[in-house]
C-alpha atoms as a PDB file:
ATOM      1  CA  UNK A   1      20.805   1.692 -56.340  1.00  0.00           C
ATOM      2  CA  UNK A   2      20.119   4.435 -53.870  1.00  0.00           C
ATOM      3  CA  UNK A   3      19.083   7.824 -55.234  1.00  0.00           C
ATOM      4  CA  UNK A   4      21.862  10.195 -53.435  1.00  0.00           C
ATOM      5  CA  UNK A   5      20.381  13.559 -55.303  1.00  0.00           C
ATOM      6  CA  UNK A   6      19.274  15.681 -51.787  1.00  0.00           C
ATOM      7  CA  UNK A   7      15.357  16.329 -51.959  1.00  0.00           C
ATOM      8  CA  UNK A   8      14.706  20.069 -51.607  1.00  0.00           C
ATOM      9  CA  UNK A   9      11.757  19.897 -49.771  1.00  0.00           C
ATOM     10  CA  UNK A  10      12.567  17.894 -47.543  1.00  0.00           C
ATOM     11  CA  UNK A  11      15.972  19.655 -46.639  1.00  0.00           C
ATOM     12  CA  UNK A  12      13.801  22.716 -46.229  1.00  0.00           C
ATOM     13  CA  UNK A  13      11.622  20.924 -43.657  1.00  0.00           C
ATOM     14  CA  UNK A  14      14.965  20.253 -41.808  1.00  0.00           C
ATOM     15  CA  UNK A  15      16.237  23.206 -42.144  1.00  0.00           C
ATOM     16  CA  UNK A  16      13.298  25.236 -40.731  1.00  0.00           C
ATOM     17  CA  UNK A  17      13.064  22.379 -37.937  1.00  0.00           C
ATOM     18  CA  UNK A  18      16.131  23.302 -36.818  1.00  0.00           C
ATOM     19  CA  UNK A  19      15.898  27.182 -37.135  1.00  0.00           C
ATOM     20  CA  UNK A  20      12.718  26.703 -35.073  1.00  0.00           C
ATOM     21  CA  UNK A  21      14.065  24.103 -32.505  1.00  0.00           C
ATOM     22  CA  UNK A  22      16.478  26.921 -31.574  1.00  0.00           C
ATOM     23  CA  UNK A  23      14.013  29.611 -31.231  1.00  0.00           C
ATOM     24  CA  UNK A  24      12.519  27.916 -28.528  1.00  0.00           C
ATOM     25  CA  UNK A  25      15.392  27.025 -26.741  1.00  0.00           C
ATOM     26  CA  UNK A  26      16.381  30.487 -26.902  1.00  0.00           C
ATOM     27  CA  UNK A  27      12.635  31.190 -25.322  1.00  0.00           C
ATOM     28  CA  UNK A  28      13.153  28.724 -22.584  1.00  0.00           C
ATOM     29  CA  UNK A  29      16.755  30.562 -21.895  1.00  0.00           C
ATOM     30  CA  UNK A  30      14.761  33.885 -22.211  1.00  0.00           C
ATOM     31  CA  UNK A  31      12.235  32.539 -19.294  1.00  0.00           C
ATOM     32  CA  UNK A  32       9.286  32.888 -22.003  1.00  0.00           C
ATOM     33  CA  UNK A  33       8.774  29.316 -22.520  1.00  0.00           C
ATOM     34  CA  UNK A  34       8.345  26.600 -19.371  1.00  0.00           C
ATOM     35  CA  UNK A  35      11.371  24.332 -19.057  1.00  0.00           C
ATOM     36  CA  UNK A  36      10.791  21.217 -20.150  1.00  0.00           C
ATOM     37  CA  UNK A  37      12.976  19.063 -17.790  1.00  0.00           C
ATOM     38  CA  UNK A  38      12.378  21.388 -14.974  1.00  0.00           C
ATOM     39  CA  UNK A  39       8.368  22.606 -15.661  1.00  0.00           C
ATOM     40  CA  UNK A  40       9.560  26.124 -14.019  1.00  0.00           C
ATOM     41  CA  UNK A  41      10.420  29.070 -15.947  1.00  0.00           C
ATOM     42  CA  UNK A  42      13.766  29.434 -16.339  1.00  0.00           C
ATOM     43  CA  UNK A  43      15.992  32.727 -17.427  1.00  0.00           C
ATOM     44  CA  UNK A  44      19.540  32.019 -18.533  1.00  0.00           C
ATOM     45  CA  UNK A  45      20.566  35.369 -20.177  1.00  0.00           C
ATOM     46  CA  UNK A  46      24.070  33.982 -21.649  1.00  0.00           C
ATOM     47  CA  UNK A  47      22.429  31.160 -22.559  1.00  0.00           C
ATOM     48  CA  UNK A  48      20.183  32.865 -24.696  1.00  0.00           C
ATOM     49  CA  UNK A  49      22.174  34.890 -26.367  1.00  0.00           C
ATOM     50  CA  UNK A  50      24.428  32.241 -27.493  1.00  0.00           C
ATOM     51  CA  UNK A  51      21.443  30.626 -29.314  1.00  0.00           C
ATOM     52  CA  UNK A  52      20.496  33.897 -30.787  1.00  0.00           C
ATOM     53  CA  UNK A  53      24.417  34.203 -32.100  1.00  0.00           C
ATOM     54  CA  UNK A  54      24.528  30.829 -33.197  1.00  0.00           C
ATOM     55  CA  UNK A  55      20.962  31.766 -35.353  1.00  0.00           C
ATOM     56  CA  UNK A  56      22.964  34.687 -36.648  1.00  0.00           C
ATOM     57  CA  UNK A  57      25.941  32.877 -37.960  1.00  0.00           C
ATOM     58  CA  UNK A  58      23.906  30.277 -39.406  1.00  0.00           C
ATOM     59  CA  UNK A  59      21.941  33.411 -41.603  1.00  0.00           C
ATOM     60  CA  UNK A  60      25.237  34.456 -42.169  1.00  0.00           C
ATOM     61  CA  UNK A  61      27.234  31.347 -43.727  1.00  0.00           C
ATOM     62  CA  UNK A  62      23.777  30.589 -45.400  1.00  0.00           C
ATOM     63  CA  UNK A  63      23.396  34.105 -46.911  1.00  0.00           C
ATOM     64  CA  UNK A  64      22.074  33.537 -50.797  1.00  0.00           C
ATOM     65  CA  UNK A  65      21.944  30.308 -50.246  1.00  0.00           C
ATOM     66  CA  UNK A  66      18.253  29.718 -48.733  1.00  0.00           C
ATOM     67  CA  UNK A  67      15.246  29.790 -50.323  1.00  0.00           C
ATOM     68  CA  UNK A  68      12.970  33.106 -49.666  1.00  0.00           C
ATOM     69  CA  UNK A  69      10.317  31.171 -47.392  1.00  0.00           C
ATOM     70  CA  UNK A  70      13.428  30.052 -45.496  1.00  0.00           C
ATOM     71  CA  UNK A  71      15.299  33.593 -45.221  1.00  0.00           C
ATOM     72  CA  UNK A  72      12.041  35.158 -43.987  1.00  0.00           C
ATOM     73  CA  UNK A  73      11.441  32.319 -41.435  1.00  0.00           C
ATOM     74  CA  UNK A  74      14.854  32.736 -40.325  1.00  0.00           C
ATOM     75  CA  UNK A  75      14.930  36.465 -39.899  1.00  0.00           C
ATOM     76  CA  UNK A  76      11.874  36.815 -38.268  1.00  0.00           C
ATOM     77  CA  UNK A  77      13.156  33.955 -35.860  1.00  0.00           C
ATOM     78  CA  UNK A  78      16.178  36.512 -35.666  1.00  0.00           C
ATOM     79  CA  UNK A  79      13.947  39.536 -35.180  1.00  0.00           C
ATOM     80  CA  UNK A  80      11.775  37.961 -32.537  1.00  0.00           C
ATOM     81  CA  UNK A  81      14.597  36.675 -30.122  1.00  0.00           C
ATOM     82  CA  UNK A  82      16.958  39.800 -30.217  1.00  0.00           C
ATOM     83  CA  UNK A  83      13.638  41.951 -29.206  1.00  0.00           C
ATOM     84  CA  UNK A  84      12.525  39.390 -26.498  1.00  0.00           C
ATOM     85  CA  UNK A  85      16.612  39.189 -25.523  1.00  0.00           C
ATOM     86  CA  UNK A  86      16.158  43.126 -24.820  1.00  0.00           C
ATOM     87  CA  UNK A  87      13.254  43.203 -22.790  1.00  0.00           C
ATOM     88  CA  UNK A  88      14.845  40.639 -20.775  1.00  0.00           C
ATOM     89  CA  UNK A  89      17.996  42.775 -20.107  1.00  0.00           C
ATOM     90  CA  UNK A  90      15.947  45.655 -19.874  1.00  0.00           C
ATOM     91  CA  UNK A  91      14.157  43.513 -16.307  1.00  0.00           C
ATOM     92  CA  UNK A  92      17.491  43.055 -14.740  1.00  0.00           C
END
């Protein structure tokens, strides 16, 4: 009989995976991270911000639903990308 009960811990671990796996897409997009098919830096504005939106509607259908480790993570993630997004709009 497999146990079907969802373990916490380790949907945390996914869940922060993936909140971090699209911060740093969103930094390759942003041309702060080296391209990892390409090994250039690469700036893709609209790219970018559709990660950062996608971030932001993920803390929004998750609202009061994560734990506080997981909110913070995420917000900071937030924080982080819309500040770097600016700069880079700020360049031209």
């Amino acid at each position: 009989m497999t146990d079907t009960t969802p373990d916490r811990g380790r949907e945390a671990a996914l869940f922060l995976q993936l909140v971090l796996g699209l911060q740093q897409a969103a930094m390759v997009a942003l041309g702060k991270l080296m391209n990892p098919m390409t090994s250039k830096l690469d700036r893709n504005l609209e790219a970018a911000r559709n990660t950062i939106d996608t971030l932001a509607a993920i803390e929004a259908r998750t609202r009061g639903n994560l734990e506080s480790d997981e909110q913070r993570v995420l917000t900071q993630v937030l924080t982080d990308l819309r500040l770097n997004y600016l700069d880079e709009v700020k360049k031209g």
